[in-house]
Structure formats: structure tokens, C-alpha cells
N, C-alpha and C. Protein backbone atom coordinates (compact mmCIF):
# COMPACT_ATOMS: atom_id res chain seq x y z
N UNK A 1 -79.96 7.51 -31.40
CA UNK A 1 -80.40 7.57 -32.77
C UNK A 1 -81.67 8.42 -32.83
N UNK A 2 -81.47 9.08 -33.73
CA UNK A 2 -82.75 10.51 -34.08
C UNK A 2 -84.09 9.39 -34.68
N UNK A 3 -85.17 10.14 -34.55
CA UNK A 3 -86.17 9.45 -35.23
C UNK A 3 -86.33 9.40 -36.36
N UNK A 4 -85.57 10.71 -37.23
CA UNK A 4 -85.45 10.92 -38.94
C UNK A 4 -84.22 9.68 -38.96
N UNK A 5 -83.35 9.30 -38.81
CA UNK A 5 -82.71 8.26 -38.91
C UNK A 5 -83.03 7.17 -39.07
N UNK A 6 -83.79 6.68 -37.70
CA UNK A 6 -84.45 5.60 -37.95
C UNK A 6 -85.81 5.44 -39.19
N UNK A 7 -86.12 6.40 -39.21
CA UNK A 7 -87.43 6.46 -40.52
C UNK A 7 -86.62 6.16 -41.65
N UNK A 8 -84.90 6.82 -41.80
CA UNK A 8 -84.78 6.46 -43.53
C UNK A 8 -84.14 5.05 -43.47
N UNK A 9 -83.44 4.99 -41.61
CA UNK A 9 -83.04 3.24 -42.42
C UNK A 9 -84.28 2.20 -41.93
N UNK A 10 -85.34 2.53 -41.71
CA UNK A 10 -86.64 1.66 -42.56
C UNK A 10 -87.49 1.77 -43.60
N UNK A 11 -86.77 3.07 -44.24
CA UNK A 11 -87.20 3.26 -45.40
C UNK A 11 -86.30 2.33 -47.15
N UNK A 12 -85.12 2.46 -46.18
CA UNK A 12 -84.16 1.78 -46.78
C UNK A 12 -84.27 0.01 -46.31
N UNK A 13 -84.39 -0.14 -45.54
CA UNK A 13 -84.77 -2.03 -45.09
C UNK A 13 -85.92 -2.43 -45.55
N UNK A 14 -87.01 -1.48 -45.77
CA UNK A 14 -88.38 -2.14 -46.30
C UNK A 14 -87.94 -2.17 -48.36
N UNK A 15 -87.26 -1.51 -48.46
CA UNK A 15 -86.86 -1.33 -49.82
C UNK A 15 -86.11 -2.75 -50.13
N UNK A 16 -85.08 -3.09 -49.73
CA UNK A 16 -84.05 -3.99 -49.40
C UNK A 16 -84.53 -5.45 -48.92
N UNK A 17 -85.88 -4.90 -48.12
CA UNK A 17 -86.62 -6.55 -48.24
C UNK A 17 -87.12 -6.97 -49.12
N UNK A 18 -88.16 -6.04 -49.71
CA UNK A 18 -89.40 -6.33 -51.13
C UNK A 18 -87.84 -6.73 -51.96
N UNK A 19 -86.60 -6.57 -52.27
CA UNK A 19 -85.36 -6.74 -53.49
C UNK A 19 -84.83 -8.23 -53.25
N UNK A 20 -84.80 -8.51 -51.83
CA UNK A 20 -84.04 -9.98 -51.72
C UNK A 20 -84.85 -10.77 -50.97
N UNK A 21 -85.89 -10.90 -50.99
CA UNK A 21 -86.81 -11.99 -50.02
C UNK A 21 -87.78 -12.36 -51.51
N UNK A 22 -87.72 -13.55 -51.28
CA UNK A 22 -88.31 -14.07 -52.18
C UNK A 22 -89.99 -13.84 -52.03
N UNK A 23 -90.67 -13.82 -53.16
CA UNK A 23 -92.12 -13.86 -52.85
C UNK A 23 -92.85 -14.96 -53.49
N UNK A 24 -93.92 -15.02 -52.82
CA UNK A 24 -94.49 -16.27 -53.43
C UNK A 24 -95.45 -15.82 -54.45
N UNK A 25 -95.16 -16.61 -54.96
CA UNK A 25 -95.35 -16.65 -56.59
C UNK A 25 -95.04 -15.79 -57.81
N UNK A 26 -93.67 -15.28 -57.34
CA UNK A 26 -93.65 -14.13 -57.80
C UNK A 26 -94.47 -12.57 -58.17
N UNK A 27 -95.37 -12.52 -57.36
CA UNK A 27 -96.51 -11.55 -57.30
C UNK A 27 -95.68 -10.44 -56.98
N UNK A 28 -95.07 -10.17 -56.78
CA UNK A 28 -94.37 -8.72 -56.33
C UNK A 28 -93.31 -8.62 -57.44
N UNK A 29 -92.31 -9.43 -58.03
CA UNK A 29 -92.08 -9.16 -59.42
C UNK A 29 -92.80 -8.90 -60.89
N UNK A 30 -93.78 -9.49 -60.39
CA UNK A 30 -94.94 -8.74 -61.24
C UNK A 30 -95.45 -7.56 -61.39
N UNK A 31 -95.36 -7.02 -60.42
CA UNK A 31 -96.45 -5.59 -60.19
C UNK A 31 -95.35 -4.78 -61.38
N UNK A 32 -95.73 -3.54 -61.51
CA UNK A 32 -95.14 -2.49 -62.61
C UNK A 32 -94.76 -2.26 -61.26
N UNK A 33 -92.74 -1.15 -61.94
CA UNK A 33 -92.64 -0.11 -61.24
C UNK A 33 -93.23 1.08 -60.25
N UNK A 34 -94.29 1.24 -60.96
CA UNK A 34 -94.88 2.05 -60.18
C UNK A 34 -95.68 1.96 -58.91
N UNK A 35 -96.20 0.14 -59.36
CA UNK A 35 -97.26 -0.16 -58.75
C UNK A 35 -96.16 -0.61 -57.42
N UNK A 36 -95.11 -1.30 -57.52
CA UNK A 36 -94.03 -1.37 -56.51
C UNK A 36 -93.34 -0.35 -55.24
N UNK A 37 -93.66 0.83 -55.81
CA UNK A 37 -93.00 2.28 -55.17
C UNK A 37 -94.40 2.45 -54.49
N UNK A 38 -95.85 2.78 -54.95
CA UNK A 38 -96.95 2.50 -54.30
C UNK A 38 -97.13 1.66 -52.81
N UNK A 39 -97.10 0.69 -53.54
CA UNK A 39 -96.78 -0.45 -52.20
C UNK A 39 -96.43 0.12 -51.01
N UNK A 40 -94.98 0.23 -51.35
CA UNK A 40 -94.05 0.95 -50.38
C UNK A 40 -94.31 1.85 -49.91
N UNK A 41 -94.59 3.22 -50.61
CA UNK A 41 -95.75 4.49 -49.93
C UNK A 41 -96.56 4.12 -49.19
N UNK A 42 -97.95 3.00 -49.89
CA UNK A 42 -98.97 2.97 -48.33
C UNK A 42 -98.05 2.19 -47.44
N UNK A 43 -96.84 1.31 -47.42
CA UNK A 43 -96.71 0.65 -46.09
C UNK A 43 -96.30 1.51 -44.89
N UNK A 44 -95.35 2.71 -45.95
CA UNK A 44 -94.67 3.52 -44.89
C UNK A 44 -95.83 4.64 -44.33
N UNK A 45 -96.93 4.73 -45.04
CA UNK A 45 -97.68 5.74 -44.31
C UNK A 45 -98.60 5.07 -43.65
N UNK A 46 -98.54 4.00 -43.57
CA UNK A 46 -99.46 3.05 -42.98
C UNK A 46 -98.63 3.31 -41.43
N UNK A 47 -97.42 2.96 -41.43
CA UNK A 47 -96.51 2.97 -40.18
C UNK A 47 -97.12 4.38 -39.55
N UNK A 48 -96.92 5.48 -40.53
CA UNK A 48 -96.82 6.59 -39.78
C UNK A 48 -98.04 7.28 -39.09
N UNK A 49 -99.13 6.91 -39.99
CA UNK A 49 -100.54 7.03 -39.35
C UNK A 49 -100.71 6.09 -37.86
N UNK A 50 -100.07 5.07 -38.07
CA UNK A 50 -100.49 4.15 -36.49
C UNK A 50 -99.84 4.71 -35.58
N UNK A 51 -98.59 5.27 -35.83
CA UNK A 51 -97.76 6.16 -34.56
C UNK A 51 -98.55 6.78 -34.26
N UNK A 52 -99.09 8.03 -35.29
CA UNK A 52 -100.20 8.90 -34.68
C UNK A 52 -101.22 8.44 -33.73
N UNK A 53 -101.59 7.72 -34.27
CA UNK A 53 -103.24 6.81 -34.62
C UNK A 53 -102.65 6.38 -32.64
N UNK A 54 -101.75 5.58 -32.33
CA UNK A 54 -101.30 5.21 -31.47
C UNK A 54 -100.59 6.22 -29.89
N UNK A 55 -100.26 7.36 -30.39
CA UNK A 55 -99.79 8.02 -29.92
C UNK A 55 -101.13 8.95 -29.02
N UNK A 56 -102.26 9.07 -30.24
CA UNK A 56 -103.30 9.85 -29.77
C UNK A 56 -104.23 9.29 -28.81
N UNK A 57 -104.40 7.92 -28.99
CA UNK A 57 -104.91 6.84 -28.04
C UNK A 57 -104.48 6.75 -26.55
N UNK A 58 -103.51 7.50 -26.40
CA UNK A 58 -102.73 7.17 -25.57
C UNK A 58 -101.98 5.87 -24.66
N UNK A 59 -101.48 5.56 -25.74
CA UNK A 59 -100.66 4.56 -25.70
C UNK A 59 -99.56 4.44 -26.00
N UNK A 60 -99.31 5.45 -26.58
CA UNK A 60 -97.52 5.65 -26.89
C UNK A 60 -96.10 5.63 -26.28
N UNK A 61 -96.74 6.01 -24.63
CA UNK A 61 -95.83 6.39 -23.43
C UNK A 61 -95.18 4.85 -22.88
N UNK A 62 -97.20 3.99 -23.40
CA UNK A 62 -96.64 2.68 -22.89
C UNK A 62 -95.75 1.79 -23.33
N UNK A 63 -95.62 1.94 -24.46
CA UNK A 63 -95.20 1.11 -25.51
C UNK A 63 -93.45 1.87 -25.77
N UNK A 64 -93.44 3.14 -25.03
CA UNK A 64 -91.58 3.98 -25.14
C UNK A 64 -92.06 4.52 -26.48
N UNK A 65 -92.84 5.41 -27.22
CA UNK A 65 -93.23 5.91 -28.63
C UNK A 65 -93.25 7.11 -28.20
N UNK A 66 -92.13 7.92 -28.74
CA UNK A 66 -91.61 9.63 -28.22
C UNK A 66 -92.67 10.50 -29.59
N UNK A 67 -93.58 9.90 -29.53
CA UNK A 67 -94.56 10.77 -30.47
C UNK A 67 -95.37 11.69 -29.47
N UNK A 68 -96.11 12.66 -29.59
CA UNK A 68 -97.33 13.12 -28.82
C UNK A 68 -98.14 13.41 -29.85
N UNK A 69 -99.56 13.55 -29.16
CA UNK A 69 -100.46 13.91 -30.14
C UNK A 69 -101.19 15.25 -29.80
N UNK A 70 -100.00 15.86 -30.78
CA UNK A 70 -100.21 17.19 -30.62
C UNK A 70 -99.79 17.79 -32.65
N UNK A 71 -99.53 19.14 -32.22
CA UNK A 71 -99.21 19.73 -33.64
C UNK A 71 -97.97 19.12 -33.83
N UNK A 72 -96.91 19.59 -33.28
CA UNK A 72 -95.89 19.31 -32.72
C UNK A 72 -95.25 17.66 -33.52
N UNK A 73 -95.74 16.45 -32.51
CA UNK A 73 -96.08 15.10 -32.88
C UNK A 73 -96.18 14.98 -34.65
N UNK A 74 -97.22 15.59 -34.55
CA UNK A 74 -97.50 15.09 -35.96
C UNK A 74 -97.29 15.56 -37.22
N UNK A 75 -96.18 16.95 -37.09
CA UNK A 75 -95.35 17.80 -37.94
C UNK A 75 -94.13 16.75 -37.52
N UNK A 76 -93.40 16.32 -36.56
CA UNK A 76 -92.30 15.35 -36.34
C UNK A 76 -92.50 13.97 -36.95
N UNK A 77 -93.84 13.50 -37.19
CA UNK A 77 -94.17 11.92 -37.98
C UNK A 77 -94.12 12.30 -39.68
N UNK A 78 -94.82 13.26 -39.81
CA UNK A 78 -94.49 13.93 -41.32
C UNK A 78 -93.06 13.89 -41.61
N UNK A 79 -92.48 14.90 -40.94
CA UNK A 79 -91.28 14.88 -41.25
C UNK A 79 -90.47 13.36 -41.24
N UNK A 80 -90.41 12.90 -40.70
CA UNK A 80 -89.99 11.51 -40.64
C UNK A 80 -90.45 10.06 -42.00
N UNK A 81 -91.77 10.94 -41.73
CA UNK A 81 -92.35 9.91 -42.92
C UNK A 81 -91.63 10.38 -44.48
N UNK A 82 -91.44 11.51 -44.57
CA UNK A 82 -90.92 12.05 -45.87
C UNK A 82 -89.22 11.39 -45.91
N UNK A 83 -88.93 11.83 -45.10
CA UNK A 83 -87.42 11.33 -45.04
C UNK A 83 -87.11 10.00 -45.21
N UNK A 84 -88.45 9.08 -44.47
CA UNK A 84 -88.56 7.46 -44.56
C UNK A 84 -88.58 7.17 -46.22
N UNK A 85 -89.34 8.29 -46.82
CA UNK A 85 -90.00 8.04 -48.75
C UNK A 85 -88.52 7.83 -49.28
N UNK A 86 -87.72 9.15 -49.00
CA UNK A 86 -86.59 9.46 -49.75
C UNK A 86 -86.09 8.70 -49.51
N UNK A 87 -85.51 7.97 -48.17
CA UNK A 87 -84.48 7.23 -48.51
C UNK A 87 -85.08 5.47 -49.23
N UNK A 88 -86.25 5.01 -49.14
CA UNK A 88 -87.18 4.34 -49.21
C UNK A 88 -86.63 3.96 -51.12
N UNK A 89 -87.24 5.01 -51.73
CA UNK A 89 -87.14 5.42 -53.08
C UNK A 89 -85.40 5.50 -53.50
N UNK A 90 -84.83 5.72 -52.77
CA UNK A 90 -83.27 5.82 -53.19
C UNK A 90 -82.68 4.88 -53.39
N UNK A 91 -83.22 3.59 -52.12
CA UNK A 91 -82.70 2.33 -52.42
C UNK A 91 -83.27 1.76 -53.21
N UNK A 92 -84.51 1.90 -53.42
CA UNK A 92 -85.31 0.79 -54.72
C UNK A 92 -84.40 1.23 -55.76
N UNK A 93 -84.04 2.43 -56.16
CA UNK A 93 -84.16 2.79 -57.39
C UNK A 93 -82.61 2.47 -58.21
N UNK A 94 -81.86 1.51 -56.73
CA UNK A 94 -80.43 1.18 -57.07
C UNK A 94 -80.37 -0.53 -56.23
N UNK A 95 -81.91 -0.82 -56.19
CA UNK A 95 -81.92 -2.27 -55.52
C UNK A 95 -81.63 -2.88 -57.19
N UNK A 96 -81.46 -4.72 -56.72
CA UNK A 96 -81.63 -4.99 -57.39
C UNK A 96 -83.32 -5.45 -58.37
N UNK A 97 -83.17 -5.67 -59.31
CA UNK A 97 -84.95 -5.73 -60.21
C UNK A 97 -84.99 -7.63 -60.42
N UNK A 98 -86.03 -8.09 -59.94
CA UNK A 98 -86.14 -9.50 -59.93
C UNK A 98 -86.82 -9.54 -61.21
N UNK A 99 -86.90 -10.74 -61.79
CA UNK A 99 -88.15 -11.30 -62.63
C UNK A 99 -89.32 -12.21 -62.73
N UNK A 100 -89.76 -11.35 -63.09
CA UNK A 100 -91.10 -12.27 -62.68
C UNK A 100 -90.89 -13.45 -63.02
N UNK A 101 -92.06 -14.44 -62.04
CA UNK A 101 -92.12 -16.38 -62.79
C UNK A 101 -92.91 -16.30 -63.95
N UNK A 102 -92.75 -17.26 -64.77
CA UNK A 102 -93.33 -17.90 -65.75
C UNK A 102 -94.74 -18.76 -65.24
């Protein structure tokens, strides 16, 4: 499995969790649309900065993380991270929509 692969189906599972896992107190059916797709943006660039972030430390090799921290590396986490958005955004936008609690 390619690493753009794996980026969109956790772009697609982090989508697919926030839709069917319940939250407490309904705080995440609350947020606006927008503020929901947000979310999701910093989590996934949150991921993709620590690869780096992790990779440059040198610790990546230990852990099996085919990143380097190089140009290279971090044109391959971009790319990945974008591909993670799209498919990320594709599933929200055909997940199902909860409602908020009362």
C-alpha cells in the first residue's frame, strides 16, 4: 500500500469517525459546518507535521516511518496530506449530519 493511499483512507476514517461515534455532549454536532471541516484540517495536518516533525528528529527509521527529512520527504508528506484533505472532505460531505442535543 502507497502512502497517498493510506493518507486518503485516513482521511476518509477520520471523516467516518467524527459521523458515527457518538460525542459527548453533543459538542461536535454543534460546531457549524465549517467549523467541523476545520477540525479535520488541523487534525490531518497535525498528523502530517509530526511525520515531519518526527522524521527530522530522527526517529522515523525507528518507529518503520518511510519519511526523510529532506526536500524530497516533505514534498511526499504534502502530497499525501492534500490527498488525505480530498478524500477527508469527500466523505464528510456524503457522511451522515447528526443533531445536535437539546
Amino acid at each position: 500500500m502507497s502512502a497517498d493511499l493510506l493518507a486518503m483512507y485516513s482521511g476518509v476514517v477520520l471523516s467516518l469517525a467524527f459521523a458515527y461515534i457518538p460525542s459527548a455532549d453533543g459538542k461536535w454536532a454543534a460546531l457549524s459546518a465549517t467549523a467541523k471541516r476545520l477540525v479535520m484540517l488541523a487534525l490531518l495536518l497535525l498528523v502530517a507535521l509530526a511525520a515531519v516533525g518526527i522524521a527530522c528528529a530522527g526517529l522515523g527509521a525507528d518507529i518503520g516511518l518511510a519519511v526523510t527529512c529532506d526536500r524530497l520527504g516533505v514534498v511526499g508528506v504534502l502530497q499525501a496530506f492534500v490527498l488525505a484533505v480530498i478524500a477527508n472532505q469527500s466523505a464528510y460531505s456524503i457522511a451522515p449530519k447528526s443533531a445536535a442535543k437539546s
